[in-house]
N, C-alpha and C. Protein backbone atom coordinates (compact mmCIF):
# COMPACT_ATOMS: atom_id res chain seq x y z
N UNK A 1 0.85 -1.19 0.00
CA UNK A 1 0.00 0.00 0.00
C UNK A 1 0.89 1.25 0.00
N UNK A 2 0.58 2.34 -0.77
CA UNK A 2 1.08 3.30 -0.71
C UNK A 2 1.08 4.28 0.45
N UNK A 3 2.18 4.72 1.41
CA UNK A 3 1.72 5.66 2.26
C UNK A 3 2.17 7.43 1.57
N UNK A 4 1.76 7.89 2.64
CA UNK A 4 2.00 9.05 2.71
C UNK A 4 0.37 9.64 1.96
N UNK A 5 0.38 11.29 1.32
CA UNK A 5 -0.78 11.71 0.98
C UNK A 5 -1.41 11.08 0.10
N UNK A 6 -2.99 11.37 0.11
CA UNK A 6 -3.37 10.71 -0.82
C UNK A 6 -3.59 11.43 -2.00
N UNK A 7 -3.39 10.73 -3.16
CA UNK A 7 -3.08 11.85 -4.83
C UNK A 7 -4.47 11.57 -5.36
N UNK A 8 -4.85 13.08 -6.25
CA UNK A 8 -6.10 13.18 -6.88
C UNK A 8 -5.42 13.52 -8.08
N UNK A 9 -5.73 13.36 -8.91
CA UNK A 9 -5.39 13.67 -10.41
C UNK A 9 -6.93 14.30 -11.35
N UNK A 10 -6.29 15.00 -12.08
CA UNK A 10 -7.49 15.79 -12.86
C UNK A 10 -7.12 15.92 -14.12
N UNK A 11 -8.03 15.30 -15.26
CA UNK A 11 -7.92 15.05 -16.46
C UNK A 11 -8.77 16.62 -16.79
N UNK A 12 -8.25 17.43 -17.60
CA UNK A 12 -9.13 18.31 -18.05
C UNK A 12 -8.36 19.48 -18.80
N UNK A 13 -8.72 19.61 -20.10
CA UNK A 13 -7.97 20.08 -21.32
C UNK A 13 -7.55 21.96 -20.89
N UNK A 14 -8.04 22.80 -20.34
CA UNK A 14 -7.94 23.70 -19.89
C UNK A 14 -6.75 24.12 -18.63
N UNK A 15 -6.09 24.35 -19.40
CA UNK A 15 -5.01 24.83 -18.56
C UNK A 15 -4.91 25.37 -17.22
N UNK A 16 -5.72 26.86 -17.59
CA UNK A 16 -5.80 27.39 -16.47
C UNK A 16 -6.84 26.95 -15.16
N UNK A 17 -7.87 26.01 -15.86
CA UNK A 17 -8.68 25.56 -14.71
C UNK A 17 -7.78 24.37 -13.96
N UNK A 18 -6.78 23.74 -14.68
CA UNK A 18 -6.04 22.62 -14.13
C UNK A 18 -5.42 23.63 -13.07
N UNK A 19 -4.84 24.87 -12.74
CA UNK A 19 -3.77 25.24 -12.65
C UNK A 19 -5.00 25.69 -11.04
N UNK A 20 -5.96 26.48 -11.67
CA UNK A 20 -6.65 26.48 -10.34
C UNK A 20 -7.09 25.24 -9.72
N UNK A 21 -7.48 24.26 -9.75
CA UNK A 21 -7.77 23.09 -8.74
C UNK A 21 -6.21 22.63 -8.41
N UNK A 22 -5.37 22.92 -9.21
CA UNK A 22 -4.08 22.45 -8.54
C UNK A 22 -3.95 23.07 -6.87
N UNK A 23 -4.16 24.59 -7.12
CA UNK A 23 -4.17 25.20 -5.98
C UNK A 23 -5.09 24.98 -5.16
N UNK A 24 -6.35 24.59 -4.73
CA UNK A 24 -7.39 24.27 -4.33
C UNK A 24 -7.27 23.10 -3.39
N UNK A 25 -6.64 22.19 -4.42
CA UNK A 25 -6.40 20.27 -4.33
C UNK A 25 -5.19 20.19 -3.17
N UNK A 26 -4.02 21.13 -3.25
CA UNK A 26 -2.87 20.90 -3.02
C UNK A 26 -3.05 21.57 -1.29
N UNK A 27 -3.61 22.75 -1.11
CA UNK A 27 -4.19 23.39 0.33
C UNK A 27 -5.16 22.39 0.41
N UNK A 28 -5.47 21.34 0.13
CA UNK A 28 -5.77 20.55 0.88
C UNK A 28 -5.19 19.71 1.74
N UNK A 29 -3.71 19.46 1.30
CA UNK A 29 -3.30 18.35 1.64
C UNK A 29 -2.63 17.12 0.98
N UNK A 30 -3.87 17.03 -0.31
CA UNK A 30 -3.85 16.28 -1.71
C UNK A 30 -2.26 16.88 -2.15
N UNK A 31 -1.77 15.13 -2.92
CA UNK A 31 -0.81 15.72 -3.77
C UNK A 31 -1.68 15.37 -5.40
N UNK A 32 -0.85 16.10 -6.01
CA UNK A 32 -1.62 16.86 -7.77
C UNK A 32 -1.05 16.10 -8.68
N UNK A 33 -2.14 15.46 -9.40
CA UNK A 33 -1.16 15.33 -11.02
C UNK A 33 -2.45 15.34 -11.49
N UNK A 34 -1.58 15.93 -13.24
CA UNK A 34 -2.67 16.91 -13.89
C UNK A 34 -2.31 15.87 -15.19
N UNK A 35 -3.50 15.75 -16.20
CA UNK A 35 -3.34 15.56 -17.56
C UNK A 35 -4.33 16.13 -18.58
N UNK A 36 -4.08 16.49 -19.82
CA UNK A 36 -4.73 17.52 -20.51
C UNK A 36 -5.28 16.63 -21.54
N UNK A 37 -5.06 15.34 -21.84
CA UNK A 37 -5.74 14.64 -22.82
C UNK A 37 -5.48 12.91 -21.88
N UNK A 38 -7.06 12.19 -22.24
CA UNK A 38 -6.95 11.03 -22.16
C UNK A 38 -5.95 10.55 -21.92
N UNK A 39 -5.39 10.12 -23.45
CA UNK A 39 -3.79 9.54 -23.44
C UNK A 39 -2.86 9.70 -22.26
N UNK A 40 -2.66 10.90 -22.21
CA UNK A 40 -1.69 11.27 -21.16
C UNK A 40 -1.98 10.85 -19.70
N UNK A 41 -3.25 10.99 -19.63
CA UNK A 41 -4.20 10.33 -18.34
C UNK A 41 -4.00 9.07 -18.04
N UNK A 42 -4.33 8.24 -19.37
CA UNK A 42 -3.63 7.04 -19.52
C UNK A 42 -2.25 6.79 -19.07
N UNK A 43 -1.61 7.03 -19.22
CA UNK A 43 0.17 7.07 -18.83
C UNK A 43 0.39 6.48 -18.01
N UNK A 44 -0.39 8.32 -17.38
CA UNK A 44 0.33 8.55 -15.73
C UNK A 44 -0.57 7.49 -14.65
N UNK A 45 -1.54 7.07 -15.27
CA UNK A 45 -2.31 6.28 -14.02
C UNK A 45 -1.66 4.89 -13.26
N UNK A 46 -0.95 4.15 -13.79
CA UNK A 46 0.05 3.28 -13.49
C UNK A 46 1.23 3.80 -12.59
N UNK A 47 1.54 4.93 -12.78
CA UNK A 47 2.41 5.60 -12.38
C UNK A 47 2.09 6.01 -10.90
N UNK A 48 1.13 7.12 -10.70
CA UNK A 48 0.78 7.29 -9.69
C UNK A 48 -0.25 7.05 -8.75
N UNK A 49 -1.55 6.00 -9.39
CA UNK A 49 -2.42 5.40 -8.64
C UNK A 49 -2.95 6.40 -8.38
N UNK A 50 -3.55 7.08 -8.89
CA UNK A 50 -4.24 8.04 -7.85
C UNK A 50 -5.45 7.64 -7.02
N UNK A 51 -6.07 8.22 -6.01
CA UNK A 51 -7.15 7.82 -5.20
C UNK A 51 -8.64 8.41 -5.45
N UNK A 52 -8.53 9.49 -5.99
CA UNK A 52 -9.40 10.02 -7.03
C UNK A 52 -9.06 10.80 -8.28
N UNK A 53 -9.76 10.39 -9.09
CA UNK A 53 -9.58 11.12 -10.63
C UNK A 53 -10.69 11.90 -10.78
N UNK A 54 -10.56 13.57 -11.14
CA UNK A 54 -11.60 14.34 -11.42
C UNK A 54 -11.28 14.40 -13.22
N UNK A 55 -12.55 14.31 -13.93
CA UNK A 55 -12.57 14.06 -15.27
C UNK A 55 -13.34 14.80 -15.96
N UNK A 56 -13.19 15.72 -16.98
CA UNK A 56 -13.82 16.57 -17.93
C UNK A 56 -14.65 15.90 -18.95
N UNK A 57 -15.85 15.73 -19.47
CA UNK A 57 -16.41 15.55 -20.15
C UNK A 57 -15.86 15.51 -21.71
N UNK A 58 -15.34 16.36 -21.75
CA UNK A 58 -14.99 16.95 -23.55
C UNK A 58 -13.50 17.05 -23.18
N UNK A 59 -12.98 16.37 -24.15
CA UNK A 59 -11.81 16.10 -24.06
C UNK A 59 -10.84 16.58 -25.90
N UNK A 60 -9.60 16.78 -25.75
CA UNK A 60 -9.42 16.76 -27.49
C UNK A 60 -9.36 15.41 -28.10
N UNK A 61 -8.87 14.42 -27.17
CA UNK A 61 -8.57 13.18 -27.82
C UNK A 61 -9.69 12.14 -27.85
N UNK A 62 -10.61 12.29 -26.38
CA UNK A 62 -11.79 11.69 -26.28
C UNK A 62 -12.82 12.08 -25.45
N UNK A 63 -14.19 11.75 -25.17
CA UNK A 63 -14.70 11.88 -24.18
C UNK A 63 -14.99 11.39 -23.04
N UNK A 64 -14.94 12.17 -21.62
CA UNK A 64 -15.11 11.74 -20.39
C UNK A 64 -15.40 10.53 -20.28
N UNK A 65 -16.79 10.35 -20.73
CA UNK A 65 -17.23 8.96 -20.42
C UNK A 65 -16.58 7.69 -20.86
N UNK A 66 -15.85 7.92 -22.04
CA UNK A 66 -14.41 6.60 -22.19
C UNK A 66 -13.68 6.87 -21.25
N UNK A 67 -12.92 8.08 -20.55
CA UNK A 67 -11.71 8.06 -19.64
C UNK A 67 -12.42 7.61 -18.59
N UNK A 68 -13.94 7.21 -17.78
CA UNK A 68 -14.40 6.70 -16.76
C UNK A 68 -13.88 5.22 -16.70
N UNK A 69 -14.77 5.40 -18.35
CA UNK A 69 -14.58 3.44 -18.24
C UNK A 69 -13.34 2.91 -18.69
N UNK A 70 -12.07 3.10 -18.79
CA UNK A 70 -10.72 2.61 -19.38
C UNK A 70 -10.49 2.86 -17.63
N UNK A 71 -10.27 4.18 -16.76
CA UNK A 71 -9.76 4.00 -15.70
C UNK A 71 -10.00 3.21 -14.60
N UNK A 72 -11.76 2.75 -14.50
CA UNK A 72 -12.56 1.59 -13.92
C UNK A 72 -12.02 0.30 -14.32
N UNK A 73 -11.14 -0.05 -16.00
CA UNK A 73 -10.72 -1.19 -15.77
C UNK A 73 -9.20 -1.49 -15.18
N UNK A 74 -8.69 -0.14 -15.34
CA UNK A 74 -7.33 -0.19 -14.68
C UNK A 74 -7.26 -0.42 -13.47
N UNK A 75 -8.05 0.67 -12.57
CA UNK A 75 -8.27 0.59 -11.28
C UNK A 75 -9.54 0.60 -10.60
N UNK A 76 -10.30 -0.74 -10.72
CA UNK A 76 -11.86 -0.86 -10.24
C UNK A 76 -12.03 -0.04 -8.67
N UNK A 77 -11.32 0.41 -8.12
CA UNK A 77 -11.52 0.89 -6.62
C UNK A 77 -11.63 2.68 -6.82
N UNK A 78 -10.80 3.46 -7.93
CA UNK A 78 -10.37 4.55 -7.60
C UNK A 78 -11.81 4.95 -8.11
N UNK A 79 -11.65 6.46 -7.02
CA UNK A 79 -13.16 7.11 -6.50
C UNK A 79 -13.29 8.15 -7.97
N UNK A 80 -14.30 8.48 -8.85
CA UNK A 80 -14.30 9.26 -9.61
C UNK A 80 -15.03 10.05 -9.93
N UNK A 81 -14.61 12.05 -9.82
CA UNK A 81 -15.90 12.95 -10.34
C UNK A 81 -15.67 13.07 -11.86
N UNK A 82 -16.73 13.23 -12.26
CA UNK A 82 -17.07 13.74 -13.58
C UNK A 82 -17.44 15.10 -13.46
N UNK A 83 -16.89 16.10 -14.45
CA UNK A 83 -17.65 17.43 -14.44
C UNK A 83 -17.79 17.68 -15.56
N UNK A 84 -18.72 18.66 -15.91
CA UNK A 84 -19.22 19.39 -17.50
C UNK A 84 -19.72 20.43 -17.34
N UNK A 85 -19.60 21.21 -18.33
CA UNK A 85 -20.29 22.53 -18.24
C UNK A 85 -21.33 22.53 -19.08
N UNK A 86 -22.17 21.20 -19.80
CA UNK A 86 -23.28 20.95 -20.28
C UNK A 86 -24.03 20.38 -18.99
N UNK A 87 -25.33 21.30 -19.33
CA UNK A 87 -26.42 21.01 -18.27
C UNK A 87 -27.52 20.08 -18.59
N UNK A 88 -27.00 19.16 -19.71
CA UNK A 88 -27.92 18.33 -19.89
C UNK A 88 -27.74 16.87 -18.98
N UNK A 89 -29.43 16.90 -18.69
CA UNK A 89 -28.68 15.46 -17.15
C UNK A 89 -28.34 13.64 -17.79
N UNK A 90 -28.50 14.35 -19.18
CA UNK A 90 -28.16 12.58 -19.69
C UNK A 90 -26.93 12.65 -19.46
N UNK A 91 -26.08 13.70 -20.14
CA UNK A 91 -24.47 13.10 -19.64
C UNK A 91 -24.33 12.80 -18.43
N UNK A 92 -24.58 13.71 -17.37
CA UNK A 92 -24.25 13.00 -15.89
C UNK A 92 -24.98 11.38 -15.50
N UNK A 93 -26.00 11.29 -16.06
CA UNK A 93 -26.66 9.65 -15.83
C UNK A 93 -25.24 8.43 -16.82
N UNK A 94 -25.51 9.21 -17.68
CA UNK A 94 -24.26 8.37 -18.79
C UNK A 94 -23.11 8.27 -17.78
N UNK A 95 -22.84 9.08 -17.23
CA UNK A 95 -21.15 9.36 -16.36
C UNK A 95 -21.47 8.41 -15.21
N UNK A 96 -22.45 8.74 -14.49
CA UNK A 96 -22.68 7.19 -13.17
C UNK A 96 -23.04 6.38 -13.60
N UNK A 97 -23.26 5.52 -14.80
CA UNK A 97 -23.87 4.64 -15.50
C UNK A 97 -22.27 4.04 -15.89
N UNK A 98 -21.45 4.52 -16.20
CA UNK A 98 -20.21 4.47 -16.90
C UNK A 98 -18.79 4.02 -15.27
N UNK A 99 -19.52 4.41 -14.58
CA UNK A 99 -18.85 4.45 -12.87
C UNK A 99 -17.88 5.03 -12.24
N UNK A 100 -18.99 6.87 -12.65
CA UNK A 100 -18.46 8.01 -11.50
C UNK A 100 -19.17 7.93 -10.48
N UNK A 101 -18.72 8.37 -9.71
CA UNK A 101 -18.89 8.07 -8.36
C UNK A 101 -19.89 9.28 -7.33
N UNK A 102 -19.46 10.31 -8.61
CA UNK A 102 -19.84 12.08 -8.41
C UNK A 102 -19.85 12.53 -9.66
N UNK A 103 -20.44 13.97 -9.47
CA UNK A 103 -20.64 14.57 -10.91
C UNK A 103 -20.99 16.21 -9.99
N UNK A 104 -20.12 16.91 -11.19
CA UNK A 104 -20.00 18.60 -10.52
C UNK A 104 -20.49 19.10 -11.85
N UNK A 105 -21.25 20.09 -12.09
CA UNK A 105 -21.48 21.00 -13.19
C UNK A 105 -21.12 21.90 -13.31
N UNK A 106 -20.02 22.31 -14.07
CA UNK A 106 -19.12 23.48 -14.66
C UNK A 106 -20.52 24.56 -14.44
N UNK A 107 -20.07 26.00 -13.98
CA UNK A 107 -19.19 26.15 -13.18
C UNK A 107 -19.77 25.66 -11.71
N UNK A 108 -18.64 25.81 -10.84
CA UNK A 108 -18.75 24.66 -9.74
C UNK A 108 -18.31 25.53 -8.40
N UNK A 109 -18.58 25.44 -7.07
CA UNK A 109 -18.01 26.04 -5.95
C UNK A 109 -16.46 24.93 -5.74
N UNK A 110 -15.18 25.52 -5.92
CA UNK A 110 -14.21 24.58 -5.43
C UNK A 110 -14.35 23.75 -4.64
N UNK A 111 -14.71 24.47 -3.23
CA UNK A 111 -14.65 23.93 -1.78
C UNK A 111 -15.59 22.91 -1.60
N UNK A 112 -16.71 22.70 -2.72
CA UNK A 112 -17.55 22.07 -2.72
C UNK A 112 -16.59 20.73 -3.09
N UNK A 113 -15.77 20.96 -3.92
CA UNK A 113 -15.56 19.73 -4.96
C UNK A 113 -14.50 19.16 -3.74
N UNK A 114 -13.41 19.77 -3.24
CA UNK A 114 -12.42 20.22 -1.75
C UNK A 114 -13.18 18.90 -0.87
N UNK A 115 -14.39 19.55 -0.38
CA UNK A 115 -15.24 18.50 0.16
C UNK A 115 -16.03 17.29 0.29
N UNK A 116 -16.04 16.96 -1.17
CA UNK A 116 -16.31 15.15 -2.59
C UNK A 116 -15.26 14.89 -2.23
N UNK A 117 -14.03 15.16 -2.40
CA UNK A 117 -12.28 14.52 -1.96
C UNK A 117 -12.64 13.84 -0.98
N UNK A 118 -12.82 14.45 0.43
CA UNK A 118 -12.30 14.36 1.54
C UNK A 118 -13.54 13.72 1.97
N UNK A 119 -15.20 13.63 1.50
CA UNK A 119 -15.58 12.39 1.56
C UNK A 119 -15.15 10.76 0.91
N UNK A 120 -14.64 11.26 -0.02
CA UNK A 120 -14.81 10.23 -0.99
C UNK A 120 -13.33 9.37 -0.44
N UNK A 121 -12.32 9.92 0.43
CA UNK A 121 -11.07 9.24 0.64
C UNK A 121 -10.66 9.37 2.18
C-alpha cells in the first residue's frame, strides 16, 4: 500500500482551470497530477495510482465517459468525479452509469468539490 498523501489527479484540457484546482487540491493536503488529454491520463495512471480522478467531459482526444470506463478497468476501486459545463442530465446519468462516483457541473463552488475529496477518501 502506498503511504503518505493521498493523490487526486485531474484530467481536463484547460489549462488554467487545471492550474486552479491544482491550488485548491494541493491546500488541501492532496498531492496533484494533472493531464490535458486522455492519453496522457492514460500514462500517468500506473504511475501514480491516484485515489481520485476528477474528469472533464470533452476532451481533445476523447470523451469523459471513455476516460471513466478505461480507468474503472485499470483501477476498479479509484473514487471518480465527472464534471461538464453541459447542463444536460443525460451526460451525468451516462457518467454514473459508466462508474463516477460524483458529478460537478461546470461552473462549480471549489470547496464544494475540496469536500467530494475528503468524503470520498
Amino acid at each position: 500500500m502506498r503511504e503518505g498523501k493521498k493523490v487526486v489527479m485531474v484530467v481536463d484540457d484547460e489549462a488554467l482551470f487545471r492550474t486552479m484546482l491544482k491550488e485548491v487540491i494541493t491546500s488541501g493536503g492532496y498531492s496533484f497530477y494533472e493531464a490535458g488529454r486522455g492519453k496522457e491520463a492514460f500514462g500517468l495512471i500506473p504511475e501514480v495510482t491516484p485515489d481520485v480522478v476528477i474528469v472533464d467531459h470533452h476532451l481533445p482526444d476523447t470523451k469523459g465517459l471513455n476516460v471513466i470506463k478505461r480507468i474503472k478497468c485499470l483501477l476498479p476501486r479509484v473514487k471518480i468525479i465527472f464534471m461538464s459545463g453541459e447542463s444536460c442530465k443525460d451526460i451525468f446519468k451516462k457518467a454514473l452509469d459508466a462508474g463516477a462516483d460524483a458529478i460537478f457541473a461546470k461552473p462549480f463552488d471549489v470547496f464544494s468539490l475540496l469536500e467530494k475529496i475528503g468524503e470520498m477518501i
